[in-house]
C-alpha atoms as a PDB file:
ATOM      1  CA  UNK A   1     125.573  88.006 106.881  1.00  0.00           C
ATOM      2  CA  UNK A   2     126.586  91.318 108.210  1.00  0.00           C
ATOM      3  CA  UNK A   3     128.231  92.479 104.905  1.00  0.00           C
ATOM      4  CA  UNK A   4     125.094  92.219 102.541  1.00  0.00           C
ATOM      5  CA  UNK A   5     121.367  93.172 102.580  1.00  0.00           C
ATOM      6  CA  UNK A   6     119.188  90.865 103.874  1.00  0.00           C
ATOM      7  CA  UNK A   7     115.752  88.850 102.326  1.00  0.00           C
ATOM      8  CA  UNK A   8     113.642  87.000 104.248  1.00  0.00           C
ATOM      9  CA  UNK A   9     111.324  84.600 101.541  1.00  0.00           C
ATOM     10  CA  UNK A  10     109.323  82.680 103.096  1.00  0.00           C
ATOM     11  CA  UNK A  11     107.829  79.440 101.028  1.00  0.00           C
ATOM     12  CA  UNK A  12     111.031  79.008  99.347  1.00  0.00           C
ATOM     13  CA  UNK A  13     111.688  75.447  98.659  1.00  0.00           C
ATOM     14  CA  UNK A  14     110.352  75.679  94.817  1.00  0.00           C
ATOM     15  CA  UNK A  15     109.084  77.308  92.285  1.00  0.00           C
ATOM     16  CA  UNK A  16     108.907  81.445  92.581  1.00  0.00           C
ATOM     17  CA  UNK A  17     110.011  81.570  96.013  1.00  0.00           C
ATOM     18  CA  UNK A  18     113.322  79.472  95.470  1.00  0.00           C
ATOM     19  CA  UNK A  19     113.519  81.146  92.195  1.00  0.00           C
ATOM     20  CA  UNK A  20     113.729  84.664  94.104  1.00  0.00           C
ATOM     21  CA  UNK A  21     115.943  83.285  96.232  1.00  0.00           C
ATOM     22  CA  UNK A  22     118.471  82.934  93.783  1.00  0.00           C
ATOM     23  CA  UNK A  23     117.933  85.795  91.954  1.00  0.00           C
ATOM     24  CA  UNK A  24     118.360  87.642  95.167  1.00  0.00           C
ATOM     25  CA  UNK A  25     121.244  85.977  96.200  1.00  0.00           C
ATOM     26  CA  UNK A  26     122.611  87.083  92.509  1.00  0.00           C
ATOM     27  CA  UNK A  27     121.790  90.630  93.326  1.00  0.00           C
ATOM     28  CA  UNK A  28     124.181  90.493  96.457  1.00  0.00           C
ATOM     29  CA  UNK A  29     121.480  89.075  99.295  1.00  0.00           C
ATOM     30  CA  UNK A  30     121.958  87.404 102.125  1.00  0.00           C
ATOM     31  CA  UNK A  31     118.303  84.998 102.398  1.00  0.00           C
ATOM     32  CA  UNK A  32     116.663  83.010 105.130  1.00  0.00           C
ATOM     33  CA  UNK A  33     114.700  80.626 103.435  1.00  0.00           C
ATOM     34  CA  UNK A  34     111.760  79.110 104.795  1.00  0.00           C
ATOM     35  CA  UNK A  35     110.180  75.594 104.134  1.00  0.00           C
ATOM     36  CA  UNK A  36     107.570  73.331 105.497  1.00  0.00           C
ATOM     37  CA  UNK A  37     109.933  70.522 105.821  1.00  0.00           C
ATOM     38  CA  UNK A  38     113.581  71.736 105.171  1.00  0.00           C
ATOM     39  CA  UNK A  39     115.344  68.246 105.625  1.00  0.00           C
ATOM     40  CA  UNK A  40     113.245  67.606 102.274  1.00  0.00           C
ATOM     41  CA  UNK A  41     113.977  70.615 100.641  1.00  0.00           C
ATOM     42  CA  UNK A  42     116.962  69.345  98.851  1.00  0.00           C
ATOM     43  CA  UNK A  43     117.416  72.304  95.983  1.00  0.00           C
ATOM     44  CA  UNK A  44     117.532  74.645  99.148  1.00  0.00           C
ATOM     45  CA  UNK A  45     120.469  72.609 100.337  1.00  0.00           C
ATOM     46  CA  UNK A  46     122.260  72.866  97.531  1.00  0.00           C
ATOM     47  CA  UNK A  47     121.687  76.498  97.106  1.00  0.00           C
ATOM     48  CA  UNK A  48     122.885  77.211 100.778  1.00  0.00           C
ATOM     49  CA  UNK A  49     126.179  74.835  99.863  1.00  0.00           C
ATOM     50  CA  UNK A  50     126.711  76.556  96.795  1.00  0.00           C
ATOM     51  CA  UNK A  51     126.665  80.327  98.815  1.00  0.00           C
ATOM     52  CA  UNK A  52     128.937  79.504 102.026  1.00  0.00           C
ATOM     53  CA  UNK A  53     126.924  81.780 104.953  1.00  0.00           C
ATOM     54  CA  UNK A  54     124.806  83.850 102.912  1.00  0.00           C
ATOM     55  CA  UNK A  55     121.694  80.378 102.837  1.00  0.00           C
ATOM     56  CA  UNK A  56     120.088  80.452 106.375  1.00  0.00           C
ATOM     57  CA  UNK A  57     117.223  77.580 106.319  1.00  0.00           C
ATOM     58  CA  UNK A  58     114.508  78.033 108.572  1.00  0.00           C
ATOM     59  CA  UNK A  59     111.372  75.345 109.498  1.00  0.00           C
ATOM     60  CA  UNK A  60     107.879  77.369 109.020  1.00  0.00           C
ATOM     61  CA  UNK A  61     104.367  76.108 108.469  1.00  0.00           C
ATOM     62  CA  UNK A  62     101.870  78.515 107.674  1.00  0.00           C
ATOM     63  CA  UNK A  63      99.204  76.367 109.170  1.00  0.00           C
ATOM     64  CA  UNK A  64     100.947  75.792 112.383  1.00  0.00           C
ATOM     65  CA  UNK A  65      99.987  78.625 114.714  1.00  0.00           C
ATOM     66  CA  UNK A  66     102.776  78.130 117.112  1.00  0.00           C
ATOM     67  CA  UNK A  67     105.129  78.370 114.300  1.00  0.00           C
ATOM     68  CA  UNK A  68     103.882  81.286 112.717  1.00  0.00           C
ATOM     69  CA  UNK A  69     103.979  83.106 116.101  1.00  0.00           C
ATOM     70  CA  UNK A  70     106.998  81.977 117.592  1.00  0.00           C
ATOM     71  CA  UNK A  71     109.171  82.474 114.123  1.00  0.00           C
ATOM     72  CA  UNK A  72     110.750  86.364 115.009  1.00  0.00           C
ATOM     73  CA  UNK A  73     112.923  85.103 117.965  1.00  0.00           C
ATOM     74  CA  UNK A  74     114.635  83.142 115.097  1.00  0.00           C
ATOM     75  CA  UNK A  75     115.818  86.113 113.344  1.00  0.00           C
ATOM     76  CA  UNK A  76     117.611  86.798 116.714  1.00  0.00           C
ATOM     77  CA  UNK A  77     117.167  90.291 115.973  1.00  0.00           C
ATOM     78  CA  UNK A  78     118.724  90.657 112.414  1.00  0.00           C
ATOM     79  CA  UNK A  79     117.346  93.574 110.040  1.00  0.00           C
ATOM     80  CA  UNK A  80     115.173  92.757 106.914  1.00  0.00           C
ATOM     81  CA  UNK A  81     115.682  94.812 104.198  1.00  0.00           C
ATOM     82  CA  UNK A  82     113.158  92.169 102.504  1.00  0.00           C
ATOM     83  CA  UNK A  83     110.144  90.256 103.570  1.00  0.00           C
ATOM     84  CA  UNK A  84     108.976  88.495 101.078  1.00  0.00           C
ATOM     85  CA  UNK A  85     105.713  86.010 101.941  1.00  0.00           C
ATOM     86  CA  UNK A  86     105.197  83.672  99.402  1.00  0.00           C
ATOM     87  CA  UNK A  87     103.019  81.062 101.041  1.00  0.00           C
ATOM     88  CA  UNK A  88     100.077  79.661  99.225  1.00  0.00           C
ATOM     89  CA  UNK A  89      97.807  77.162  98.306  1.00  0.00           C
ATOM     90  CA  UNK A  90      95.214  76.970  95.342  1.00  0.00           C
ATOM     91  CA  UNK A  91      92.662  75.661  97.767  1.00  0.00           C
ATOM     92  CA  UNK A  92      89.850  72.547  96.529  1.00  0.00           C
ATOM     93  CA  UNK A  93      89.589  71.130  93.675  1.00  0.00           C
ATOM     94  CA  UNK A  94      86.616  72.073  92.948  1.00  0.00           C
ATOM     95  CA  UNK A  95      86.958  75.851  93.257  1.00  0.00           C
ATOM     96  CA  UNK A  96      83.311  76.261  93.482  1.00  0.00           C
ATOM     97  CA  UNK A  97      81.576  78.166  96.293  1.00  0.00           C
ATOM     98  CA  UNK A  98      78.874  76.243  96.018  1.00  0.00           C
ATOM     99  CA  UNK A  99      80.626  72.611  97.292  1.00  0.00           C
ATOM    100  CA  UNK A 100      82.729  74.359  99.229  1.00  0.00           C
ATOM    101  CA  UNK A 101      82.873  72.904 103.058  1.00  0.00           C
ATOM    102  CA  UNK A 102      83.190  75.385 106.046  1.00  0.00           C
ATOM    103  CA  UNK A 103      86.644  73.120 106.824  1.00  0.00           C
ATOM    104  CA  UNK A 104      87.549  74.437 103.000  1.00  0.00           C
ATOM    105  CA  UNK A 105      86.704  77.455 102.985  1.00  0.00           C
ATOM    106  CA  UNK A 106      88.534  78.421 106.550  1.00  0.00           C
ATOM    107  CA  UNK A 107      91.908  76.083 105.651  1.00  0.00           C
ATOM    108  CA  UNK A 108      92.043  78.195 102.289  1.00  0.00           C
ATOM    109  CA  UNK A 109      91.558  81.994 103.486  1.00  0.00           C
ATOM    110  CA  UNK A 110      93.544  81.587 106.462  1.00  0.00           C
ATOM    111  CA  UNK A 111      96.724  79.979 104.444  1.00  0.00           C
ATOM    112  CA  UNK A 112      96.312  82.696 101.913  1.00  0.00           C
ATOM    113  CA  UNK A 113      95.060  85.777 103.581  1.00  0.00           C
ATOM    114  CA  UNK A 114      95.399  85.579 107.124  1.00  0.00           C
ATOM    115  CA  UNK A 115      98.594  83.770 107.988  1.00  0.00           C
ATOM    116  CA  UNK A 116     100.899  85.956 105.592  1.00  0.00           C
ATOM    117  CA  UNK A 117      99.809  89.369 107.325  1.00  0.00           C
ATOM    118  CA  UNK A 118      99.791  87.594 110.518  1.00  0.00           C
ATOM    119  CA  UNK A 119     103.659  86.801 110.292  1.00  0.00           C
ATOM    120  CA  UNK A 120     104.377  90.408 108.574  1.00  0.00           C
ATOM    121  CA  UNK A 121     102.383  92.262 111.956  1.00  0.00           C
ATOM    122  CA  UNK A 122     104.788  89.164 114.276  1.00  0.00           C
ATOM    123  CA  UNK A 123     108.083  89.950 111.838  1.00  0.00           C
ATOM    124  CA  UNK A 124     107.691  94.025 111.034  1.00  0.00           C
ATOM    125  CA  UNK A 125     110.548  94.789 114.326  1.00  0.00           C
ATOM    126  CA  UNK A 126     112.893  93.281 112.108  1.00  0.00           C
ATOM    127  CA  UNK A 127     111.793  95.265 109.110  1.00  0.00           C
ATOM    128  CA  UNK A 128     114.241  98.260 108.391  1.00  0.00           C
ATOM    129  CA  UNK A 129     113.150 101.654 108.753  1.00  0.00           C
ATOM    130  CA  UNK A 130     113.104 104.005 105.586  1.00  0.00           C
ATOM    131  CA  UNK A 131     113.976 101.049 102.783  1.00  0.00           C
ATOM    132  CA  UNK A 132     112.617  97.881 103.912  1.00  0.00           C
ATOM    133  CA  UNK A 133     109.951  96.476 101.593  1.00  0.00           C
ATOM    134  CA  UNK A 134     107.248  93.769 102.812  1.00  0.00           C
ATOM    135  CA  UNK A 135     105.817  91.990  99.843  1.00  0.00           C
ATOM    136  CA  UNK A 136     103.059  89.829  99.301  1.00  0.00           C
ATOM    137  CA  UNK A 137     102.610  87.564  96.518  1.00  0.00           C
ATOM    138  CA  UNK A 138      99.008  88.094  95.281  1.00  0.00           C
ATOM    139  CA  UNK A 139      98.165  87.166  92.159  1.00  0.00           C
ATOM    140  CA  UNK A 140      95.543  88.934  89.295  1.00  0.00           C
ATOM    141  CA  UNK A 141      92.767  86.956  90.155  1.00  0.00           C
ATOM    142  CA  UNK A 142      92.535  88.665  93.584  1.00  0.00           C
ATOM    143  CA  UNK A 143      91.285  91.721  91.843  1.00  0.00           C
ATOM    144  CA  UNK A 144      87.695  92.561  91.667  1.00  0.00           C
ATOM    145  CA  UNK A 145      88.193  95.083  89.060  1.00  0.00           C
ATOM    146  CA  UNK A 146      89.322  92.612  86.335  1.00  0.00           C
ATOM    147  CA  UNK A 147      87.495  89.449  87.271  1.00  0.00           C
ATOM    148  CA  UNK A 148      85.600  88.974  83.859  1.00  0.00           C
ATOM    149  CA  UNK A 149      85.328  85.546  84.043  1.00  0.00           C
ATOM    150  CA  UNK A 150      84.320  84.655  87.781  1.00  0.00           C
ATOM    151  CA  UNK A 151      86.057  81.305  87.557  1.00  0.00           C
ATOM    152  CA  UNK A 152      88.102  79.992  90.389  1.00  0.00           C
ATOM    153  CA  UNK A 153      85.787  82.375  92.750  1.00  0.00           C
ATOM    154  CA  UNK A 154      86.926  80.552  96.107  1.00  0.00           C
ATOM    155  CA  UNK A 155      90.828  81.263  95.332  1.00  0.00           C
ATOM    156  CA  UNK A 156      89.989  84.533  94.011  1.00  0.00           C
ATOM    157  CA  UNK A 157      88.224  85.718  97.302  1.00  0.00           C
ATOM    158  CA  UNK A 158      91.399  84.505  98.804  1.00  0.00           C
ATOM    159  CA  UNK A 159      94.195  86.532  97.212  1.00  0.00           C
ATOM    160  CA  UNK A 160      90.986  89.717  97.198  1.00  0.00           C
ATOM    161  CA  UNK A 161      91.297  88.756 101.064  1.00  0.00           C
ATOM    162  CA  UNK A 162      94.696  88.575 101.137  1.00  0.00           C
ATOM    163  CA  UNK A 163      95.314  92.065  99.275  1.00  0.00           C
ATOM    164  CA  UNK A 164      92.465  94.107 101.117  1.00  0.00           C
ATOM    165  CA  UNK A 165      93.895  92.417 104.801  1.00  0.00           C
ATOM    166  CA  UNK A 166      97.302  94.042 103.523  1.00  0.00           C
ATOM    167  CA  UNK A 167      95.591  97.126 102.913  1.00  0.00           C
ATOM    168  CA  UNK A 168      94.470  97.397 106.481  1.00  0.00           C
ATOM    169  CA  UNK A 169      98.126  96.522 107.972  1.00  0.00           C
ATOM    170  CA  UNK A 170      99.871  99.443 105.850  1.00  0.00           C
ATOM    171  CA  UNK A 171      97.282 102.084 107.176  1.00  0.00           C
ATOM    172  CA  UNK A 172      96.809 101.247 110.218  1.00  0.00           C
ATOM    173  CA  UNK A 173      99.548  98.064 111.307  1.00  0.00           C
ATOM    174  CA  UNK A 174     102.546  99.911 110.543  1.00  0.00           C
ATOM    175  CA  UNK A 175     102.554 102.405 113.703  1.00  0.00           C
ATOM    176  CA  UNK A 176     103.743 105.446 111.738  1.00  0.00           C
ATOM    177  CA  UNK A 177     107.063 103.838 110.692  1.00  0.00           C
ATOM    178  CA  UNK A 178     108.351 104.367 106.903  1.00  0.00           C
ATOM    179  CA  UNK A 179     107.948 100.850 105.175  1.00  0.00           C
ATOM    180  CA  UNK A 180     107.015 100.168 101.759  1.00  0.00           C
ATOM    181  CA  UNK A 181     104.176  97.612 101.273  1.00  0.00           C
ATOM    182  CA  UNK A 182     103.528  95.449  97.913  1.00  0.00           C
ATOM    183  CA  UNK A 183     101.488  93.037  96.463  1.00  0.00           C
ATOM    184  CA  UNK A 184     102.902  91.441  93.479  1.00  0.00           C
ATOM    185  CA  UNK A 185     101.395  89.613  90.769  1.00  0.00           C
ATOM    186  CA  UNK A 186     103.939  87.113  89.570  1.00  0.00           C
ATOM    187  CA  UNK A 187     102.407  86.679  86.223  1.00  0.00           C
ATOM    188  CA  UNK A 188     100.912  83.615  84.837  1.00  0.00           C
ATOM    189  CA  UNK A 189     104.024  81.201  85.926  1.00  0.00           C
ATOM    190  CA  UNK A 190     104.853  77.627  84.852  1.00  0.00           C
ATOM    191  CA  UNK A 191     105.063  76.359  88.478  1.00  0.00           C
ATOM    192  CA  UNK A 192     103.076  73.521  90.199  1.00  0.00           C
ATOM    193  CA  UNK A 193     100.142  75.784  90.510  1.00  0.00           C
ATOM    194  CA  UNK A 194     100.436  77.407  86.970  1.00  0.00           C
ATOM    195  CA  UNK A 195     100.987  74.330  84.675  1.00  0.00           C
ATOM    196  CA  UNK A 196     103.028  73.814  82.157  1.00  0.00           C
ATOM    197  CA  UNK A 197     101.133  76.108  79.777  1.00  0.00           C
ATOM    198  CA  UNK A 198     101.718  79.221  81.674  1.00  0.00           C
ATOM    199  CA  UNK A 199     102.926  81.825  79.677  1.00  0.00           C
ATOM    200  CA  UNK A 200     105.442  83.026  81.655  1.00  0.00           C
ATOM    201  CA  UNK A 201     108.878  81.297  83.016  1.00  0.00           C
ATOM    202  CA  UNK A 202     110.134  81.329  86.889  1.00  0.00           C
ATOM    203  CA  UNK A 203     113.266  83.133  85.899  1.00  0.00           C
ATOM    204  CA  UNK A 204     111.521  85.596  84.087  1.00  0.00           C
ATOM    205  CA  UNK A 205     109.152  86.336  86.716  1.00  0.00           C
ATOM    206  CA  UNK A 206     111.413  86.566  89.294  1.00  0.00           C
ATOM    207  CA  UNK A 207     113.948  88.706  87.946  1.00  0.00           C
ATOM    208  CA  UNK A 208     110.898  91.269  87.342  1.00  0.00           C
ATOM    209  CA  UNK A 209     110.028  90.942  90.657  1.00  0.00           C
ATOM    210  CA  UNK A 210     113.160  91.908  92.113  1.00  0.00           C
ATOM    211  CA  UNK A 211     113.408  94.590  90.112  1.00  0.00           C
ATOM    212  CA  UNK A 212     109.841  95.715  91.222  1.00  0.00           C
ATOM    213  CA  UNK A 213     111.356  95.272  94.929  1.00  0.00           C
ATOM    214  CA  UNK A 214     114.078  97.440  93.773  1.00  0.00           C
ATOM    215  CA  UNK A 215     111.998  99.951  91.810  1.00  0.00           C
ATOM    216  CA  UNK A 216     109.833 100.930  94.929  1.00  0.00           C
ATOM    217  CA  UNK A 217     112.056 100.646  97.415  1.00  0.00           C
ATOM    218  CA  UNK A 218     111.728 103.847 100.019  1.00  0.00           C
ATOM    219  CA  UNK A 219     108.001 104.757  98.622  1.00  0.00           C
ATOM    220  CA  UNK A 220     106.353 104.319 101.524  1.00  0.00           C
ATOM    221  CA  UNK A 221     103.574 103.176  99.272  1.00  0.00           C
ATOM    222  CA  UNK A 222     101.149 100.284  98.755  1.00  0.00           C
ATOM    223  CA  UNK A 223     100.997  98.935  95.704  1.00  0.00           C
ATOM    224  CA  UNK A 224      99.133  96.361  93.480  1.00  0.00           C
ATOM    225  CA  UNK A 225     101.625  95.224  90.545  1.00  0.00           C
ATOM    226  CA  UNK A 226     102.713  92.852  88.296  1.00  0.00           C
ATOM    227  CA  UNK A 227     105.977  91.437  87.606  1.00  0.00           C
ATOM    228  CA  UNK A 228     107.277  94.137  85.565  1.00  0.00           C
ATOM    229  CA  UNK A 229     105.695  97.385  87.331  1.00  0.00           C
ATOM    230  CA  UNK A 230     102.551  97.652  85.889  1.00  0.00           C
ATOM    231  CA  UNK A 231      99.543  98.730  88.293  1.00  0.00           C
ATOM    232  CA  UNK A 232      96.978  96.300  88.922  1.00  0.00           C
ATOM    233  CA  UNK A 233      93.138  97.939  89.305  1.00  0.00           C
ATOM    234  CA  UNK A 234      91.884  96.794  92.767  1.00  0.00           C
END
């Protein structure tokens, strides 16, 4: 993997995050994939046969605390110029603060908000100095700004969690080295979690997002935006 830049996705056995991972790959990556459960993550498989050396598969669950912190000694000291955390979940049913369980409420912040910073602080070594980018998929909802229509509130406080943690590690996690840090808005996507009336289409979205990740590369910024650049009010 020497030869090429390297992307670390994490979540990236469907929908946005294998989608990157492809589009990466077409953009001359090398990418460790993570997945929950890689001897079922049978598109990864193929993807990693169909790029000889340039797929590394890695086990990770964001809930598993040993996992999380024990993942850098599996880059065995290799150079991101990429970290890309995709984990996420769209937490109860019900979405309603108002049935939501303590259980609930903990199981869906820390899988959206806390883990993903946590395994940025564990993984930022490996993050190249100058033009590595960490990015964190957020979504729209997790702006207060724009939330009109206060639906989906326990999610929402997530991915508002999520961004303002992020916040916190590029002012004062970073320890004064040059890293750009994003958190990207992937549009309204048909995956899983967006349905099949989602406006917008995985390829689409990810090839936006790359070029985001290409776009700020070297900023030293943070920034909230969407899949083709646009700012995102806080």
């Amino acid at each position: 993997m020497a030869d090429h830049p390297l992307a670390l996705i994490v979540g990236a056995n469907r929908g946005l995050g294998f989608g990157l991972a492809k589009e990466l790959l077409g953009r001359g990556y090398d990418v460790i994939a993570t997945a929950r459960h890689p001897d079922k993550a049978g598109d990864l498989a193929s993807l990693s046969a169909a790029h000889p050396g340039r797929v590394t598969i890695e086990r990770l669950d964001m809930n598993h605390i040993a996992e999380l912190d024990g993942f850098a000694p599996k880059l065995d000291g290799k150079m991101l110029d990429i970290l890309f955390v995709n984990a996420g979940v769209s937490g109860p049913a019900h979405k309603d603060g108002m049935k939501a369980t303590v259980e609930e409420t903990g199981a869906l912040m820390f899988t959206n908000a806390v883990a993903p910073v946590r395994l940025a602080r564990h993984l930022l070594p490996n993050v190249r100095e100058d033009t590595g980018v960490v990015a964190f998929m957020s979504s729209v909802m997790g702006s207060v700004a724009d939330n009109m229509a206060g639906t989906s509130e326990l999610y929402r406080a997530s991915k508002a969690a999520l961004n303002s943690i992020t916040r916190g590690f590029f002012n004062a996690g970073l320890g004064g080295r040059k890293i750009t840090v994003l958190s990207l808005h992937p549009g309204w996507v048909r995956t899983d979690m967006g349905g099949p009336s989602a406006a917008v289409g995985i390829e689409e979205s990810v090839k936006g997002l790359a070029d985001v990740l290409a776009t700020q590369k070297g900023t030293h910024v943070h920034k909230f935006l969407d899949y083709r650049g646009e700012a995102i009010a806080w």
